[in-house]
C-alpha atoms as a PDB file:
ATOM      1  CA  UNK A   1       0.000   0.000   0.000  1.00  0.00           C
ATOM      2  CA  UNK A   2       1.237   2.974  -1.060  1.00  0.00           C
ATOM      3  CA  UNK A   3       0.625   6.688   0.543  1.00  0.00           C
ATOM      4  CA  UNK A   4      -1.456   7.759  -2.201  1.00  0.00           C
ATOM      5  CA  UNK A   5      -3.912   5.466  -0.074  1.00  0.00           C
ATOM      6  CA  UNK A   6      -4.073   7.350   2.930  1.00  0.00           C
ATOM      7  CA  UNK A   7      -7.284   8.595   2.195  1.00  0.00           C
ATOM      8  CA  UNK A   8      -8.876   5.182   1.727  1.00  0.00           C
ATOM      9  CA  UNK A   9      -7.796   4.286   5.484  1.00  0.00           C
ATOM     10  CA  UNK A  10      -9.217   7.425   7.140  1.00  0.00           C
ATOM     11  CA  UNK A  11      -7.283   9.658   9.223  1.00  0.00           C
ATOM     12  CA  UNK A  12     -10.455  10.676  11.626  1.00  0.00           C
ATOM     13  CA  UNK A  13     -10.148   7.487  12.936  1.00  0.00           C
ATOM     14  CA  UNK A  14      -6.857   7.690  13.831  1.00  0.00           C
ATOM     15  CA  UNK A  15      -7.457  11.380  15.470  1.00  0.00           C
ATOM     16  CA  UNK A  16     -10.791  10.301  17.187  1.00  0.00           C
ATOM     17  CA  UNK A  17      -9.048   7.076  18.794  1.00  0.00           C
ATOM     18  CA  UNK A  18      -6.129   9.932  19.528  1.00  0.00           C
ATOM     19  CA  UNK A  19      -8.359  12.530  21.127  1.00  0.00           C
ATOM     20  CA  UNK A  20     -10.714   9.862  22.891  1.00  0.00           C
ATOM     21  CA  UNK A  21      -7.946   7.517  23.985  1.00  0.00           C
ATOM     22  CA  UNK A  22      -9.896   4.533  22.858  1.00  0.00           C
ATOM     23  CA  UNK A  23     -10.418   2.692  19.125  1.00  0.00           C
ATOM     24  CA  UNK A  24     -13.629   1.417  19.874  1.00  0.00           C
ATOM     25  CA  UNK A  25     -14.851   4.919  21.328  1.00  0.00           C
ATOM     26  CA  UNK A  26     -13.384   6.181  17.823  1.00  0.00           C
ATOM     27  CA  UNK A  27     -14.749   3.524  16.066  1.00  0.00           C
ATOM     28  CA  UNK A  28     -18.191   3.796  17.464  1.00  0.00           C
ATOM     29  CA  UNK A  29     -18.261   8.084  16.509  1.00  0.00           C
ATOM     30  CA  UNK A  30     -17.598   7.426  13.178  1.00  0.00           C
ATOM     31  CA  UNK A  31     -20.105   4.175  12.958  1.00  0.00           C
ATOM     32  CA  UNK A  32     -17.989   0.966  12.588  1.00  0.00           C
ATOM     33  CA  UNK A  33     -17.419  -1.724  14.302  1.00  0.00           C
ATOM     34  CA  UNK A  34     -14.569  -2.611  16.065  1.00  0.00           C
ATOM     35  CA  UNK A  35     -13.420  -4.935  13.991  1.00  0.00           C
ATOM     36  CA  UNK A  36     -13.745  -2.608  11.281  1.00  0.00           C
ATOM     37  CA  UNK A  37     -11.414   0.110  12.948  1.00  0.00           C
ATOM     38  CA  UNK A  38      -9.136  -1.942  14.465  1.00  0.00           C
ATOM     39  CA  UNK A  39      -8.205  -3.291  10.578  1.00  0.00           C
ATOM     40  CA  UNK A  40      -8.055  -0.003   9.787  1.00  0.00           C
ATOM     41  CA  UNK A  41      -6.055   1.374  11.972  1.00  0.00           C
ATOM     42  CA  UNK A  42      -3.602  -1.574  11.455  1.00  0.00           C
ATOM     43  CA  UNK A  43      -3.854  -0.450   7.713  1.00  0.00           C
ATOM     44  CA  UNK A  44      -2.551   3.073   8.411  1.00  0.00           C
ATOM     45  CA  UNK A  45      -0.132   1.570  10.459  1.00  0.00           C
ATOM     46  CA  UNK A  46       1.266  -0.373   7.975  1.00  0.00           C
ATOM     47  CA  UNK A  47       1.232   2.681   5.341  1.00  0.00           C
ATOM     48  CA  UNK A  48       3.277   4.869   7.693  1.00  0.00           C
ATOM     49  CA  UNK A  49       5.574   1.699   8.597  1.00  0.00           C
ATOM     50  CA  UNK A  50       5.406   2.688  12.262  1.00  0.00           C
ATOM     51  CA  UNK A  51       2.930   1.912  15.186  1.00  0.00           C
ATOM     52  CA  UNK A  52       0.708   4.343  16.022  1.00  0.00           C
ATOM     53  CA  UNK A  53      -0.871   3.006  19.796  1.00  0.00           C
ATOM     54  CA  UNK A  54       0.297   0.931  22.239  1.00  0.00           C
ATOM     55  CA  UNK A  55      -2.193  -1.114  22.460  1.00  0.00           C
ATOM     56  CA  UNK A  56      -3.771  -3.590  25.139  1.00  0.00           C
ATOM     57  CA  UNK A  57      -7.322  -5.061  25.865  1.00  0.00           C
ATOM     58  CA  UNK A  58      -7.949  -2.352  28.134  1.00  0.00           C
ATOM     59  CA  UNK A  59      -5.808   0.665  27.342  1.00  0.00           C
ATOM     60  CA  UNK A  60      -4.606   2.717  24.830  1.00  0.00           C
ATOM     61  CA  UNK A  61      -1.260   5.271  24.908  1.00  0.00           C
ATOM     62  CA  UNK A  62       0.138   7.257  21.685  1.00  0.00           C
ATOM     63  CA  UNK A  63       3.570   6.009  20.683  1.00  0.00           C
ATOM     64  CA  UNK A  64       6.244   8.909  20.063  1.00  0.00           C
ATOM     65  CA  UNK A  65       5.605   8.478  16.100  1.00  0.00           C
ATOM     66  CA  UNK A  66       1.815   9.517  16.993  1.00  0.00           C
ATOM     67  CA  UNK A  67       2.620  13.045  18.678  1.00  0.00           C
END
């Protein structure tokens, strides 16, 4: 995936889950699942080649590459 696709992925996902500290919060705003976000999310990750959350089944924290 190339970054011309950055706009299929959907960067107010990755600000909501930023600003709300929570994917599924984010998710939920902008009306998809969790599933759906989390695969997302994992998408943009993979676009930028860096991880974007620290992620665990209960919280979430902003890696340096996020701020």
């Amino acid at each position: 995936m190339h970054m011309d696709n950055l706009g299929d992925i959907r960067l107010p996902l990755f600000i909501e889950a930023a600003n709300l500290g929570s994917l599924s919060a984010a998710g939920r705003k902008l009306g998809l699942s969790p599933a759906t976000a989390s695969t997302r999310l994992i998408k943009l990750e993979a676009v930028l080649r860096t991880q974007l959350f620290e992620r665990t089944t209960r919280t979430q924290r902003s890696t340096p590459a996020a701020r």
